[in-house]
Protein backbone atom coordinates (compact mmCIF):
# COMPACT_ATOMS: atom_id res chain seq x y z
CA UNK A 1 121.86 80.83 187.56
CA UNK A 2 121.62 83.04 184.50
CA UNK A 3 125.36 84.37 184.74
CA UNK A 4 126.31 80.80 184.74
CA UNK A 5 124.19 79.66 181.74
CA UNK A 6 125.30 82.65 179.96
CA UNK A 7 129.54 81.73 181.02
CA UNK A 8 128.41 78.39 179.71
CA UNK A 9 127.37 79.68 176.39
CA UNK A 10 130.23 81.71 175.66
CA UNK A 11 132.50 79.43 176.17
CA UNK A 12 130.58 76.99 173.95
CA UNK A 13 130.61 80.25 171.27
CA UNK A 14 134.55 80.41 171.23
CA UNK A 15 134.85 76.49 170.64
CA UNK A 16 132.92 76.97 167.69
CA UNK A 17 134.03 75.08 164.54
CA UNK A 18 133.26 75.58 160.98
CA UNK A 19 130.00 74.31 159.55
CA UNK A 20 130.81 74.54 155.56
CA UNK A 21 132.35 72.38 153.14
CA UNK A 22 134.59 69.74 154.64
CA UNK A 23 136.55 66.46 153.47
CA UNK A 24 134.28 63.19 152.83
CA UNK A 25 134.28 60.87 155.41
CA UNK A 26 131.85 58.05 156.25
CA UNK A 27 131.10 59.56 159.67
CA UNK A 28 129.32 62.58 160.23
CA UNK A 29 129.83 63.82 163.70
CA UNK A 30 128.55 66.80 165.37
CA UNK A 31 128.28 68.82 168.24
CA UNK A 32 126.02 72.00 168.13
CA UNK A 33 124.46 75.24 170.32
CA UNK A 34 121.68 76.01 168.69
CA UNK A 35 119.20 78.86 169.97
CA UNK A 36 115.94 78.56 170.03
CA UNK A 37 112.77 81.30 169.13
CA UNK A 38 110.44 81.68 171.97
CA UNK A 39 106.78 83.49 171.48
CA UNK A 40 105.36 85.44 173.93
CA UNK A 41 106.24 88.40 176.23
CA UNK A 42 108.10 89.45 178.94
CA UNK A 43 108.48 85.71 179.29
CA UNK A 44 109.09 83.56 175.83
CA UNK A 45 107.92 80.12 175.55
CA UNK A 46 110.43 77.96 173.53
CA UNK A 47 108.84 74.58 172.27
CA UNK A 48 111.21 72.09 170.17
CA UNK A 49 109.32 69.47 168.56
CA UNK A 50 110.69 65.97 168.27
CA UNK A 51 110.06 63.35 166.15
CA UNK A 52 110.96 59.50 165.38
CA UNK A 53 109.67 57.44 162.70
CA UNK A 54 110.55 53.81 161.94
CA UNK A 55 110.53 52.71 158.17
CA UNK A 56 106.55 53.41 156.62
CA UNK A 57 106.13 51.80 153.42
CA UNK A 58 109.07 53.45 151.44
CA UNK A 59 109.94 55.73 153.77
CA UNK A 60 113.32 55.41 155.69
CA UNK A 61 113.84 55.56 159.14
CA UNK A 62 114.25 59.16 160.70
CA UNK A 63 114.96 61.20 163.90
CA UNK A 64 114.42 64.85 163.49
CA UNK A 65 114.06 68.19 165.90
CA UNK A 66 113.33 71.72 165.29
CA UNK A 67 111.51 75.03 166.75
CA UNK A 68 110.40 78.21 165.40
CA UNK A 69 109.54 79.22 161.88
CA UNK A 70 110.25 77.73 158.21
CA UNK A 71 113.27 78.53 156.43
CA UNK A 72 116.36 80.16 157.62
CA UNK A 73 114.93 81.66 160.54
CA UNK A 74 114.07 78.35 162.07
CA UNK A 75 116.42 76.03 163.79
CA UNK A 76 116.41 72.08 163.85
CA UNK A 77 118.77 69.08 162.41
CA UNK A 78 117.78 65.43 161.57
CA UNK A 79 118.71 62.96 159.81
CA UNK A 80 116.96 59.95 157.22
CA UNK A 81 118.75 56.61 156.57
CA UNK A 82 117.42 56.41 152.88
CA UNK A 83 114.66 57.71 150.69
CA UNK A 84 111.98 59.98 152.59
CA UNK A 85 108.92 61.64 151.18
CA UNK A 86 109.82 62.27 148.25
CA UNK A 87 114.07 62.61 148.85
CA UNK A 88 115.80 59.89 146.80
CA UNK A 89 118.44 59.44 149.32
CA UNK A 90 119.62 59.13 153.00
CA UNK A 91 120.39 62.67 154.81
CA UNK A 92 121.91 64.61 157.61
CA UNK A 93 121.42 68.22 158.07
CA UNK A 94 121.06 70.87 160.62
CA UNK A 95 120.53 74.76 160.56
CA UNK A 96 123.80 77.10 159.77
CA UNK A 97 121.80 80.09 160.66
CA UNK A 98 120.43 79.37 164.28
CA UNK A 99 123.60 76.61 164.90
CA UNK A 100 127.08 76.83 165.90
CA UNK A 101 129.23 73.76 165.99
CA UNK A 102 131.51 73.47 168.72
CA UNK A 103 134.51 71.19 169.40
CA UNK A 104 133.11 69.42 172.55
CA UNK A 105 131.08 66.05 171.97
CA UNK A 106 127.42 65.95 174.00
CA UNK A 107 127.47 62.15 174.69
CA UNK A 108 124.62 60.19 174.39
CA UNK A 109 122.68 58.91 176.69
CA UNK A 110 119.21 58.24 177.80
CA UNK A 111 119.53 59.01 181.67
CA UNK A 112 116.41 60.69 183.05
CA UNK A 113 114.84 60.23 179.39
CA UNK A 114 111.74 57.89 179.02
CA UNK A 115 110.94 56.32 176.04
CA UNK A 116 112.10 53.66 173.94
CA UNK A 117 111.23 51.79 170.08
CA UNK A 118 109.12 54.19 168.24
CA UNK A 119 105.78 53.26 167.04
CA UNK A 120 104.80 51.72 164.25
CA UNK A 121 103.69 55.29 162.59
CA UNK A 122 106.12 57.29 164.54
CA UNK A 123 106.01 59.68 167.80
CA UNK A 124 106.12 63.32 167.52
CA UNK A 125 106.85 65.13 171.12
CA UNK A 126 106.93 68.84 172.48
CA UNK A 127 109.43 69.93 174.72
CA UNK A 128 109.80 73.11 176.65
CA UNK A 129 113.15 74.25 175.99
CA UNK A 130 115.56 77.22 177.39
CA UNK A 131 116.81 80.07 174.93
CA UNK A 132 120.16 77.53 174.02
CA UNK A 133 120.26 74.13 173.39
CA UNK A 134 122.72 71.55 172.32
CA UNK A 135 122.49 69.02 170.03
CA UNK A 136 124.83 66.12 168.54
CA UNK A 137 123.77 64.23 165.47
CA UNK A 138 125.93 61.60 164.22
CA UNK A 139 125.06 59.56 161.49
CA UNK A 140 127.55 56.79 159.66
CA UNK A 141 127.37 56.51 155.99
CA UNK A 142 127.69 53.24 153.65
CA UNK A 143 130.27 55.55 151.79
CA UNK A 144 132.12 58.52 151.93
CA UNK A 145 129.86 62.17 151.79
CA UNK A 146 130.75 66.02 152.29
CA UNK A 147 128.80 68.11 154.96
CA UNK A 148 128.13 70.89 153.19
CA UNK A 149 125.29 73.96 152.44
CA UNK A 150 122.47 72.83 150.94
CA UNK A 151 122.17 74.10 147.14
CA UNK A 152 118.08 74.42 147.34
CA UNK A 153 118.08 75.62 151.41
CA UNK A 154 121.80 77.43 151.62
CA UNK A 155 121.03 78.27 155.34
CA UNK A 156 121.43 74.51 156.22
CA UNK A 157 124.29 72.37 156.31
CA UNK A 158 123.88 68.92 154.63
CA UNK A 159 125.63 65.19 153.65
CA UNK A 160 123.37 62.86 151.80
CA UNK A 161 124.11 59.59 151.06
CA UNK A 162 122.61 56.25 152.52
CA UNK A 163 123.20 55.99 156.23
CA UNK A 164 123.41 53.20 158.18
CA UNK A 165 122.66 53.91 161.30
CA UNK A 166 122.47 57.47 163.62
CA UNK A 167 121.50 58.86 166.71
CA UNK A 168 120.74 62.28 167.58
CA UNK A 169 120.42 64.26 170.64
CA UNK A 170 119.51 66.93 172.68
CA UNK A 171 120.09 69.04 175.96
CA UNK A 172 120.48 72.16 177.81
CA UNK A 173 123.22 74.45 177.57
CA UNK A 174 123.84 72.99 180.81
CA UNK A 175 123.86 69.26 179.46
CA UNK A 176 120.75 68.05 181.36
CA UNK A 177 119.01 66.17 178.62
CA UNK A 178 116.29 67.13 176.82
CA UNK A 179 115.72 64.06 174.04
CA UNK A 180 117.82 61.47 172.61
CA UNK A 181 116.62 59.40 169.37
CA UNK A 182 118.43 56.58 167.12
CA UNK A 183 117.97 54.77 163.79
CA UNK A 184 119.42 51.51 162.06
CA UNK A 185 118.50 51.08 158.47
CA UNK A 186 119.19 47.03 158.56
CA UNK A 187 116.17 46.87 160.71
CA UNK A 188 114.41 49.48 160.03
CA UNK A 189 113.65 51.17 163.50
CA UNK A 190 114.04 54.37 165.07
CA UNK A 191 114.53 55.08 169.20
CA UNK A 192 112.90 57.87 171.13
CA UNK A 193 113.65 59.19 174.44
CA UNK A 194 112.40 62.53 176.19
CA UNK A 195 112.38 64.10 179.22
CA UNK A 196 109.48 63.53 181.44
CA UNK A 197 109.30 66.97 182.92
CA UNK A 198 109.56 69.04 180.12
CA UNK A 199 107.82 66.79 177.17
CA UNK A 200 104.42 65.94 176.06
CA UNK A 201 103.07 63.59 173.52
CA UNK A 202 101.78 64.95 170.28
């Protein structure tokens, strides 16, 4: 099994597409393998935390994941439809340093996820996760952005701009899904989906 997870990720690693500046477009769309710090020894435990928030007050929507440390050392993307604690604007963004982008799309879906319309505060879930993971955020944007790196946090790749509506998800290297979560800014709510056998409730 591990000679075929590790075939899997190579051929993921030669797909991989540039994560820097790019044209504007309304639609950011992307496919990642991300790996993911584990603590412990001989045998790592790898925990990516999820979490889904419908709009609080003046806080936008949002879908977000990410595991290990702060910084560049940690890996995660997300996404906010609009102003968030404290951000004036809408945002997608995910980790250059732990992340690869590769051509393939992960398609959504919520088979053998449970879950559904966040709650009215928001969910936050842990998931045991293996050493590489991939995740897909795509987020659609009222007008035209650049993904780009970030000028305050140059080890993540960002587009800002109000969104109208995302999803975001995660699996093995594998594709056996992990967590899948959404957003729509007309509404207001967010989605969240996990895997019963690998996540708990926070």
């Amino acid at each position: 099994m591990r000679w075929i997870i590790a075939a899997a990720f190579g051929l993921l690693l030669t797909a991989g597409v540039s994560s820097g500046a790019e044209s504007a477009s309304r639609i950011v769309d992307r496919t990642l393998v991300c790996r993911a710090t584990g603590v412990g020894f001989p045998d790592p435990v790898r925990y990516l935390d999820v979490h889904a928030s419908p709009r609080i007050g003046k806080d936008a929507p949002s879908v977000r994941v990410y595991n290990g440390p702060s910084g560049a050392d940690g890996m995660g993307a997300g996404l906010y439809t609009g102003p968030f604690a404290g951000r004036t604007t809408g945002s997608v963004w995910f980790s250059r340093t732990q992340c690869t982008a590769t051509r393939p799309r992960l398609p959504f879906s919520t088979t053998g996820l449970r879950g559904g319309r966040a709650e009215r505060f928001g969910e936050r879930h842990k998931c045991d996760v293996p050493a590489t993971v991939l995740i897909r955020v795509r987020a659609v944007f009222a007008l035209p952005v650049t993904l780009k790196p970030d000028a305050r946090a140059p080890y993540l790749s960002v587009a800002k701009g109000k969104i109208t509506s995302a999803s975001l998800a995660v699996t093995t290297a594998l594709r056996k899904p992990i967590a899948f979560g959404s957003v729509d800014d007309k509404t207001g709510q967010a989605r969240i989906f996990v895997s019963p056998s690998r996540c708990f409730r926070q």
